[in-house]
N, C-alpha and C. Protein backbone atom coordinates (compact mmCIF):
# COMPACT_ATOMS: atom_id res chain seq x y z
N UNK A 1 -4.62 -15.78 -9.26
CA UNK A 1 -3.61 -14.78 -9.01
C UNK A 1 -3.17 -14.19 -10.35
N UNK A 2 -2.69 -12.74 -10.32
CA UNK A 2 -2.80 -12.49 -11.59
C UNK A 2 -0.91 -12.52 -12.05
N UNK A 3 -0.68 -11.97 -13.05
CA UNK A 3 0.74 -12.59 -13.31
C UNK A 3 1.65 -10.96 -13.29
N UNK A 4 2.68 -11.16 -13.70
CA UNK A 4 3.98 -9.64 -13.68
C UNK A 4 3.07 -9.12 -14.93
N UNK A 5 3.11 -9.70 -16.43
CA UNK A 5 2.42 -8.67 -17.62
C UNK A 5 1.16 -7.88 -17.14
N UNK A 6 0.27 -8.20 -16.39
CA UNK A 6 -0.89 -7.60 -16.03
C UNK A 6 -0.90 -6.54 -15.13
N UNK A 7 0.32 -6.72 -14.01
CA UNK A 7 1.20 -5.82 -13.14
C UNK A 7 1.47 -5.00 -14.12
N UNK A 8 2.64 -4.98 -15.09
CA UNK A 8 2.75 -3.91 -15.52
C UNK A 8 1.72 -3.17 -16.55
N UNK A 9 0.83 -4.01 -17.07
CA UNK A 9 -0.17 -3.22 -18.05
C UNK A 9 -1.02 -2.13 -17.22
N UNK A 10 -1.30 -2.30 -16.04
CA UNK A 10 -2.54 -2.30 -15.14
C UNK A 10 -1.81 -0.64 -14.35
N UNK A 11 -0.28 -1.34 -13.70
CA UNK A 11 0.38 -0.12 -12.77
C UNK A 11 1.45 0.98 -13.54
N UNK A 12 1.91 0.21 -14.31
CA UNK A 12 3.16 1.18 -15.09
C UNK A 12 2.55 2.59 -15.04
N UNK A 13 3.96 3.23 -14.87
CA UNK A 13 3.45 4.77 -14.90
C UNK A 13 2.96 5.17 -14.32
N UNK A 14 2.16 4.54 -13.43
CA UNK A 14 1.27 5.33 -12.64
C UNK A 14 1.87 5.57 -10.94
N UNK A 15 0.43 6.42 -9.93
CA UNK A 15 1.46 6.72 -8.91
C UNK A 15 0.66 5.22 -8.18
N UNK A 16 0.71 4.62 -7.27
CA UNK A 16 -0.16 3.86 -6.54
C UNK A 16 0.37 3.37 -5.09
N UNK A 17 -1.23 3.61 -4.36
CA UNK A 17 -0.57 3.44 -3.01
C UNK A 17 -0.58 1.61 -2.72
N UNK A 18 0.46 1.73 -1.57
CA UNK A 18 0.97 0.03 -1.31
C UNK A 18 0.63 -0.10 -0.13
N UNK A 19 -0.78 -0.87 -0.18
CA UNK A 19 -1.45 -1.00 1.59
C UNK A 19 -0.28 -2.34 2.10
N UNK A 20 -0.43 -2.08 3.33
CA UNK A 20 -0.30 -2.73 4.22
C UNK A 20 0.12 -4.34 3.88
N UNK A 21 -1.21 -4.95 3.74
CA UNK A 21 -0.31 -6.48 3.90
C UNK A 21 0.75 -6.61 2.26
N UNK A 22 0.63 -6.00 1.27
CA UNK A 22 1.49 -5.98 0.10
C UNK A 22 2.90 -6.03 0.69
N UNK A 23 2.97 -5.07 1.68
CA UNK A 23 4.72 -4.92 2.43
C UNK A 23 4.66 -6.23 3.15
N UNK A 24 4.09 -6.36 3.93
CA UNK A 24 4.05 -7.79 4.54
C UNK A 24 4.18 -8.77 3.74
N UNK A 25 3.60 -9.33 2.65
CA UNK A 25 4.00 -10.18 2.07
C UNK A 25 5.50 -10.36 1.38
N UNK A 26 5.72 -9.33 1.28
CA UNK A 26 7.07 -9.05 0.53
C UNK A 26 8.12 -9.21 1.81
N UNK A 27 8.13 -8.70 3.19
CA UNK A 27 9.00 -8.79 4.21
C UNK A 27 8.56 -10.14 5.03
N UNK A 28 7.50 -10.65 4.93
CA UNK A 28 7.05 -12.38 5.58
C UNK A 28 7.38 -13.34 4.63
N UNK A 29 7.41 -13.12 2.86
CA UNK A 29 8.15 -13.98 2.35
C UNK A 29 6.63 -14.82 1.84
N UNK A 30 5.40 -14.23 1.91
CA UNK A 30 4.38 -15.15 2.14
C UNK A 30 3.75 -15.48 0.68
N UNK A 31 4.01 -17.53 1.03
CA UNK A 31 3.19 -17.60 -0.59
C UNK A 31 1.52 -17.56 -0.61
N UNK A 32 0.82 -16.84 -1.71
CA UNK A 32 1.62 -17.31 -3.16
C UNK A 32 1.99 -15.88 -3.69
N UNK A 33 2.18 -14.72 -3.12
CA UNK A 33 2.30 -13.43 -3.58
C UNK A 33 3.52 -12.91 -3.16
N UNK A 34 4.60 -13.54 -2.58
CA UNK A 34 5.92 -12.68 -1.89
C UNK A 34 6.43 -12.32 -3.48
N UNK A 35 6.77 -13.71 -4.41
CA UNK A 35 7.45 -13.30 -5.91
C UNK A 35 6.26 -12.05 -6.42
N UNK A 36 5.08 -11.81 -6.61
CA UNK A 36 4.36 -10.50 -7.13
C UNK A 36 4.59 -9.58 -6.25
N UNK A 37 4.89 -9.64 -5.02
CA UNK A 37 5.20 -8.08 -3.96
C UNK A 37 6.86 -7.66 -4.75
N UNK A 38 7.62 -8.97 -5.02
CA UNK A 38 9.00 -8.36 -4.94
C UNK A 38 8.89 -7.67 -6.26
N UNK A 39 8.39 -8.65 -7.38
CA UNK A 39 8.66 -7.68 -8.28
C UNK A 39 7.48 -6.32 -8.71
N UNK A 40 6.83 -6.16 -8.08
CA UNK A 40 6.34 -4.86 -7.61
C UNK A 40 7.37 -3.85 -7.19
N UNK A 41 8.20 -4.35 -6.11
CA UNK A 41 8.85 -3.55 -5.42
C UNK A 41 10.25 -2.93 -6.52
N UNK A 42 10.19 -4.34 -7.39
CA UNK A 42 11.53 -3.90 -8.39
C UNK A 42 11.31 -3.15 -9.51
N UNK A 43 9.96 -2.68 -9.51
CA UNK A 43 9.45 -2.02 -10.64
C UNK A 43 9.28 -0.79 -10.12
N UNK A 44 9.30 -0.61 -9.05
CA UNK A 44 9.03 0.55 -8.21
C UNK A 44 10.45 0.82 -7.87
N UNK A 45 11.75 0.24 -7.44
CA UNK A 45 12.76 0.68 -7.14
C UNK A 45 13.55 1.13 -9.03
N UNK A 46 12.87 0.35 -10.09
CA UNK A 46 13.43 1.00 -11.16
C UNK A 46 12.70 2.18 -11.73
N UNK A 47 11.57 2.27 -11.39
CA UNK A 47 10.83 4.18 -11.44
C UNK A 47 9.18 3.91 -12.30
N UNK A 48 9.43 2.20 -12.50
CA UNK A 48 8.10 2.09 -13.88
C UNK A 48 7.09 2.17 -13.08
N UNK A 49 6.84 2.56 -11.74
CA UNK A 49 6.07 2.99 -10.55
C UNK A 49 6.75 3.86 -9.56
N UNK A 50 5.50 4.71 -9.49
CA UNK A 50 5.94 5.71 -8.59
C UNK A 50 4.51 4.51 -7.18
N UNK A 51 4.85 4.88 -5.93
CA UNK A 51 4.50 4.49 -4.56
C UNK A 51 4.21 5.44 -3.79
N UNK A 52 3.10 5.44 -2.70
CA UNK A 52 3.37 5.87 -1.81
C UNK A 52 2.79 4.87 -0.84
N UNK A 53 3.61 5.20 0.48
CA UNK A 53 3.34 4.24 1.85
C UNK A 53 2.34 5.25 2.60
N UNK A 54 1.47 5.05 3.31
CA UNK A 54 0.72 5.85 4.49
C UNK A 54 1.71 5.21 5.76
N UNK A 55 2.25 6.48 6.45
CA UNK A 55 3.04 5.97 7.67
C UNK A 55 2.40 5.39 8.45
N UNK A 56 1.25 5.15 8.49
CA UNK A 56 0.19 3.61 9.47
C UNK A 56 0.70 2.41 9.15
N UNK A 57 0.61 2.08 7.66
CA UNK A 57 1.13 1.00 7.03
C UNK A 57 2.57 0.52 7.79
N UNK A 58 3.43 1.54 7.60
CA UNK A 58 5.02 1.61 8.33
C UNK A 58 4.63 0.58 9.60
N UNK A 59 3.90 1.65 9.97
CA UNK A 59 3.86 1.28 11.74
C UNK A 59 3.34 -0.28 12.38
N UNK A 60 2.25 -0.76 11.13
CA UNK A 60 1.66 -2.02 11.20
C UNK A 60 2.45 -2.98 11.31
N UNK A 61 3.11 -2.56 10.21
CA UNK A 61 4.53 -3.59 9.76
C UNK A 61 5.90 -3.73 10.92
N UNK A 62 5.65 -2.44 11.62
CA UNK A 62 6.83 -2.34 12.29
C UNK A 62 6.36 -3.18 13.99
N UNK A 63 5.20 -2.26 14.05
CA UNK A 63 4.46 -3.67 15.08
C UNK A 63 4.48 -5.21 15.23
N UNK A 64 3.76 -5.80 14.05
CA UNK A 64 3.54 -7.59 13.68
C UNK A 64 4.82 -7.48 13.96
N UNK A 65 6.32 -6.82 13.50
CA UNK A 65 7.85 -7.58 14.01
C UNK A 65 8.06 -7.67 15.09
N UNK A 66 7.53 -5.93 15.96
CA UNK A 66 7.80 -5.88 17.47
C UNK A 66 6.95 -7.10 18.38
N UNK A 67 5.70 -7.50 17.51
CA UNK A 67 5.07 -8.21 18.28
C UNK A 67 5.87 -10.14 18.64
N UNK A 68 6.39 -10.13 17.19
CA UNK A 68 6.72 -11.34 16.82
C UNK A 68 8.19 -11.18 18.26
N UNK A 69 8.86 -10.55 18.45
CA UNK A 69 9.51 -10.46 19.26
C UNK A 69 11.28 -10.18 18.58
N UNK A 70 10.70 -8.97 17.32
CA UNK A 70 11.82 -8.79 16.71
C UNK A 70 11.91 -7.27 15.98
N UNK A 71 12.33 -6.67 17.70
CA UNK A 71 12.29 -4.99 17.09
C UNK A 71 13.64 -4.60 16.45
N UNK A 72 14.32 -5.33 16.33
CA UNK A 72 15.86 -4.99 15.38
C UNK A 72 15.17 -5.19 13.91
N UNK A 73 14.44 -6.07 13.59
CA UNK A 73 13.83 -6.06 12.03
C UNK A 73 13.10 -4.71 11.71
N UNK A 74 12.35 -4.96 12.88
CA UNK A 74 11.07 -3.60 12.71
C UNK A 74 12.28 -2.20 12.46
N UNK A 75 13.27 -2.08 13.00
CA UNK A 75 13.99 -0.89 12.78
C UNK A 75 14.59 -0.79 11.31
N UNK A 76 14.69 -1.73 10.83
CA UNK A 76 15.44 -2.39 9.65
C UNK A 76 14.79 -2.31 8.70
N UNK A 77 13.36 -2.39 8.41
CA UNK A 77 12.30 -2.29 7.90
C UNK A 77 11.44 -1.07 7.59
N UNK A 78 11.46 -0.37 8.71
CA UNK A 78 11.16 1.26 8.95
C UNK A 78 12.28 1.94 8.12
N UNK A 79 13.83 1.85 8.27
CA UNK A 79 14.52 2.59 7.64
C UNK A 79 14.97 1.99 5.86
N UNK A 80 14.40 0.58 5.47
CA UNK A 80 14.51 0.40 4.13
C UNK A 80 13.12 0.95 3.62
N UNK A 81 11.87 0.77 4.13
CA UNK A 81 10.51 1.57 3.21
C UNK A 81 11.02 3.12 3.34
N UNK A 82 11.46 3.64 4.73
CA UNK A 82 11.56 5.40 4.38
C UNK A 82 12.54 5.78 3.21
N UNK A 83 13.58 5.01 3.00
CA UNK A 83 14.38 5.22 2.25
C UNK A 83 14.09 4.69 0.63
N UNK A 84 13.39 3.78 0.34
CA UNK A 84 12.99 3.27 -0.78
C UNK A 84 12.68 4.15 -2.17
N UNK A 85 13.55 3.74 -2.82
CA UNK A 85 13.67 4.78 -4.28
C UNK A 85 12.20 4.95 -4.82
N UNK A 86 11.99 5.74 -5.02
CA UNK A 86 10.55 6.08 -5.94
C UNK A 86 9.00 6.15 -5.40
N UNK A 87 9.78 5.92 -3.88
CA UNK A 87 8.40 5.85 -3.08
C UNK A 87 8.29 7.28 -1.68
N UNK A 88 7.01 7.40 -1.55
CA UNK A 88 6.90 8.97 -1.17
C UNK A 88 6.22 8.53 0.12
N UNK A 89 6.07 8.50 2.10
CA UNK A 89 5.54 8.34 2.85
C UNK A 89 5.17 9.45 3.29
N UNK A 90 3.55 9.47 3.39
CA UNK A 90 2.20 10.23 3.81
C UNK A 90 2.04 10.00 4.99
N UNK A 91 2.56 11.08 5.74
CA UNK A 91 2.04 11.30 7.24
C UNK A 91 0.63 11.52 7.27
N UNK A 92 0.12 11.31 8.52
CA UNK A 92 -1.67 11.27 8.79
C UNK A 92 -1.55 13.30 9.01
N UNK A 93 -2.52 13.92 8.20
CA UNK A 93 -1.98 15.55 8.36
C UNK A 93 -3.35 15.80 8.05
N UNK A 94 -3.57 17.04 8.70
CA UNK A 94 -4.73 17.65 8.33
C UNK A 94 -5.80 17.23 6.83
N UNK A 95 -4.75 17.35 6.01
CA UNK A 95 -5.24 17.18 4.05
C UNK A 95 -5.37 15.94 4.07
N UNK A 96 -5.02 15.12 5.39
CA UNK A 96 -4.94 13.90 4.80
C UNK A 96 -6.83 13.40 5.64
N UNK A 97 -6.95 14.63 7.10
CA UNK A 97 -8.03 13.97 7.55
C UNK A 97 -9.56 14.17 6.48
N UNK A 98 -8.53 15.78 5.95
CA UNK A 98 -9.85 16.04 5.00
C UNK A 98 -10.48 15.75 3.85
N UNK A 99 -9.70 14.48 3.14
CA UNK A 99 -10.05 13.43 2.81
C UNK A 99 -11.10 12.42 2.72
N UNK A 100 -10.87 12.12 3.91
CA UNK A 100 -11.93 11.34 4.19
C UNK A 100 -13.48 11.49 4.47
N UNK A 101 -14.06 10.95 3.64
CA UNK A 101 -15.73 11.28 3.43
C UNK A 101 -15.42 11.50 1.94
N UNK A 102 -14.60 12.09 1.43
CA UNK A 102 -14.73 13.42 0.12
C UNK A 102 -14.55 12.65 -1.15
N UNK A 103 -14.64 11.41 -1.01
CA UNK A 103 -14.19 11.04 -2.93
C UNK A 103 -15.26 9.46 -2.78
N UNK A 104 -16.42 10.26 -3.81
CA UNK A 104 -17.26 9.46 -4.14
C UNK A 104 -16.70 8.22 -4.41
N UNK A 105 -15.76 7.70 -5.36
CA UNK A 105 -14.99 6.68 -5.38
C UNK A 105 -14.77 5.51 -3.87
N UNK A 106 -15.09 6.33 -2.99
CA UNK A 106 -14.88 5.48 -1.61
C UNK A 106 -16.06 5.81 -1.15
N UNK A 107 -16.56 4.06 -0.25
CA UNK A 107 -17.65 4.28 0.54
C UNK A 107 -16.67 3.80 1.52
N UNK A 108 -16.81 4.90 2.11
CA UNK A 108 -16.10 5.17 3.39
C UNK A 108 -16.94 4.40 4.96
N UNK A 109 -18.17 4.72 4.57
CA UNK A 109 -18.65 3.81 6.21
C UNK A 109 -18.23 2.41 6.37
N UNK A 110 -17.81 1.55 4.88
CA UNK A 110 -17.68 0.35 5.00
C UNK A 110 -15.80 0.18 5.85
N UNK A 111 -15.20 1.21 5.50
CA UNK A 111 -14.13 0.89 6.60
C UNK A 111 -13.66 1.66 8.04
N UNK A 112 -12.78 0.48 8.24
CA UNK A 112 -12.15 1.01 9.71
C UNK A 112 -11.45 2.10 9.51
N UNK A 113 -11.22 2.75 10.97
CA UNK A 113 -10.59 4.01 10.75
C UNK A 113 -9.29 3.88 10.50
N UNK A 114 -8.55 3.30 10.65
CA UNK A 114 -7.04 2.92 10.06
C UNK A 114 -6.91 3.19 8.72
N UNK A 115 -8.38 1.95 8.10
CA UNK A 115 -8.07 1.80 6.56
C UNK A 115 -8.43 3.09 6.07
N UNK A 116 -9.54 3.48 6.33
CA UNK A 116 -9.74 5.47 5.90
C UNK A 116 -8.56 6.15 5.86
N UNK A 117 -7.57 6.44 6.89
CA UNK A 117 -6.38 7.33 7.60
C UNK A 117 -5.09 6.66 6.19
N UNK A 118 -5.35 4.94 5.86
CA UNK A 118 -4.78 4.76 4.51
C UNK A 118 -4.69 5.31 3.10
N UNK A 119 -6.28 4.81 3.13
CA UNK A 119 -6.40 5.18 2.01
C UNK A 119 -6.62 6.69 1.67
N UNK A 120 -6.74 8.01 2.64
CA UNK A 120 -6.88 9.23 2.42
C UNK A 120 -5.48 9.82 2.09
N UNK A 121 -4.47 8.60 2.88
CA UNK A 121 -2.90 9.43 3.08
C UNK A 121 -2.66 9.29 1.15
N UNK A 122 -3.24 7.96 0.54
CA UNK A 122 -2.76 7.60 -1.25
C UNK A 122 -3.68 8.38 -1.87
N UNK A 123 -4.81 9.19 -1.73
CA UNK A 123 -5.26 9.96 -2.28
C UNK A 123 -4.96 11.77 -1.95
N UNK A 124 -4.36 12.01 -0.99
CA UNK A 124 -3.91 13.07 -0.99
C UNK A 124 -2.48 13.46 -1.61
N UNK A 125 -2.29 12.13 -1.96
CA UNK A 125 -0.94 11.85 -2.77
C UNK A 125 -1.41 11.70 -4.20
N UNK A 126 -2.37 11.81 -4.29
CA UNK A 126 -3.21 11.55 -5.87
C UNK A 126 -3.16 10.52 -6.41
N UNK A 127 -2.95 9.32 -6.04
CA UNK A 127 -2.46 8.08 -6.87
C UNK A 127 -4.13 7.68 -7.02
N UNK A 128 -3.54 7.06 -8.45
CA UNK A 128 -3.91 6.28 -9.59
C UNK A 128 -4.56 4.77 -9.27
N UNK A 129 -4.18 4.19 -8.26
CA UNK A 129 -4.66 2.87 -7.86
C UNK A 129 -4.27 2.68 -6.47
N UNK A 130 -5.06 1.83 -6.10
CA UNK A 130 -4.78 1.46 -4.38
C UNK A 130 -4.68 -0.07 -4.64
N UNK A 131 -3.33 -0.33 -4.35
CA UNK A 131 -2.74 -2.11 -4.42
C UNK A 131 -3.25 -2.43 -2.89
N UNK A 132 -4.25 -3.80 -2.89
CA UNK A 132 -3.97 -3.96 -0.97
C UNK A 132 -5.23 -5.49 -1.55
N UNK A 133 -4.49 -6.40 -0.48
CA UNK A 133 -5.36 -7.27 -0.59
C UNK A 133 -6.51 -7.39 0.17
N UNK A 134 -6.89 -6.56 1.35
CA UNK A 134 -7.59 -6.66 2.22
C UNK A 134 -9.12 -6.71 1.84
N UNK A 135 -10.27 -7.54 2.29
CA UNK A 135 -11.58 -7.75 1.59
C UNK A 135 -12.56 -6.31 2.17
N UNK A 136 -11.63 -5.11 3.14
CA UNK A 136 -12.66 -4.27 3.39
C UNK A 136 -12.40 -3.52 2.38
N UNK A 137 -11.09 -3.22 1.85
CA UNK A 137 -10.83 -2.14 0.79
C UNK A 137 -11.40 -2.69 -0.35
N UNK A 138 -11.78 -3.92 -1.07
CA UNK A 138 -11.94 -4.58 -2.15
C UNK A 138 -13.65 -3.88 -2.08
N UNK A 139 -14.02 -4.21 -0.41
CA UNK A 139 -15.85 -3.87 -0.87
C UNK A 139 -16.31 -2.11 -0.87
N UNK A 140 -15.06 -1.86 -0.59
CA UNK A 140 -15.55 -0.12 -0.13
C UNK A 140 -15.10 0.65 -1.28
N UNK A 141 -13.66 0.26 -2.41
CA UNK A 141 -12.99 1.19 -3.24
C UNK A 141 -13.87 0.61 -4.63
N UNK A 142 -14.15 1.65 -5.40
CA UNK A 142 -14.27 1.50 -6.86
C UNK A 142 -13.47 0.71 -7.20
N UNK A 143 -13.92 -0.15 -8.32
CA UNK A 143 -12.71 -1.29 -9.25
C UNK A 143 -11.76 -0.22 -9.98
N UNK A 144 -12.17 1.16 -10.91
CA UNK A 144 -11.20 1.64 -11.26
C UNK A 144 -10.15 2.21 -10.53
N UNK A 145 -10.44 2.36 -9.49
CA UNK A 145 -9.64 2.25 -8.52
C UNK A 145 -8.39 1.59 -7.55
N UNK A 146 -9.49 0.39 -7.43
CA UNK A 146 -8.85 -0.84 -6.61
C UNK A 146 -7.75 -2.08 -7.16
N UNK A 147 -6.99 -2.43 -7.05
CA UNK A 147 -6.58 -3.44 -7.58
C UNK A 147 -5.76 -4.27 -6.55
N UNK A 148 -5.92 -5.66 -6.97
CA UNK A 148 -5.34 -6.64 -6.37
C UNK A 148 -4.34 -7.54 -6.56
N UNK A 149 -3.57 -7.97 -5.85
CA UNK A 149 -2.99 -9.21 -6.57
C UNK A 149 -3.74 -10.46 -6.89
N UNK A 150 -4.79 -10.70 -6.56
CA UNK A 150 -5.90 -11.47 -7.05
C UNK A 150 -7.18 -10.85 -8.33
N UNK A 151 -7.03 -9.73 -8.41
CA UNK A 151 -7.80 -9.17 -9.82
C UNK A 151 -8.11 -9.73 -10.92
């Protein structure tokens, strides 16, 4: 696992999108990465990162709560990421479908259509890196690209 100095050498400054289970870990509390999601998130609520969410991500997150049998969180959760300082949420939009296929950087057949509809919403946002632990984004995104909390 990699540590906060490498976080900031790696993300500072830059814009980068925050897949999916990154929020999850940070709202499930889950070790060994909840302390690297939070202070992600505190580097991002102080501006040394700019974010963006793909509103799928939102919705994932807001689901696993509804599923768990706790849609008062999921509401709670939806309105702290929309509101979150320094971070920008990418609706699924035309620019965002036309995206996908278009950046050599991604081999796109290797993912699901979710993760495409993701990762097109952080590149139509132009960011700089795609944070996500997931092993389809790890085999489909360029390394200059990709980064992990395991990197």
């Amino acid at each position: 696992m990699i540590d906060l100095p490498l976080i900031r050498k790696t993300l500072a400054g830059k814009r980068v999108l925050i897949d999916t289970n990154i929020i999850i870990y940070l709202i499930d509390g889950t070790p060994p990465y909840a302390t690297l999601a939070r202070q992600l998130f505190v580097m991002i609520e102080k501006g040394e990162i700019f974010a963006v969410f793909s509103i799928l991500s939102i919705a994932e997150v807001m689901n696993g709560l509804i599923r768990k049998g706790d849609p008062r969180t999921a509401g709670e959760v939806r309105t702290f990421l929309l509101n979150f300082p320094n971070v920008e949420c990418q609706d699924i939009s035309p620019a965002v479908l036309a995206k996908i296929g278009n950046d050599p950087r991604i081999q796109w057949v290797r993912l699901r259509t979710v993760d495409s509809l993701i990762i097109a919403s952080g590149l139509v946002k132009g960011v700089q890196r795609i944070l996500s632990q997931d092993a389809h984004f790890r085999s489909a995104i360029s390394s200059e690209l990709f980064f992990s909390l395991d990197s």
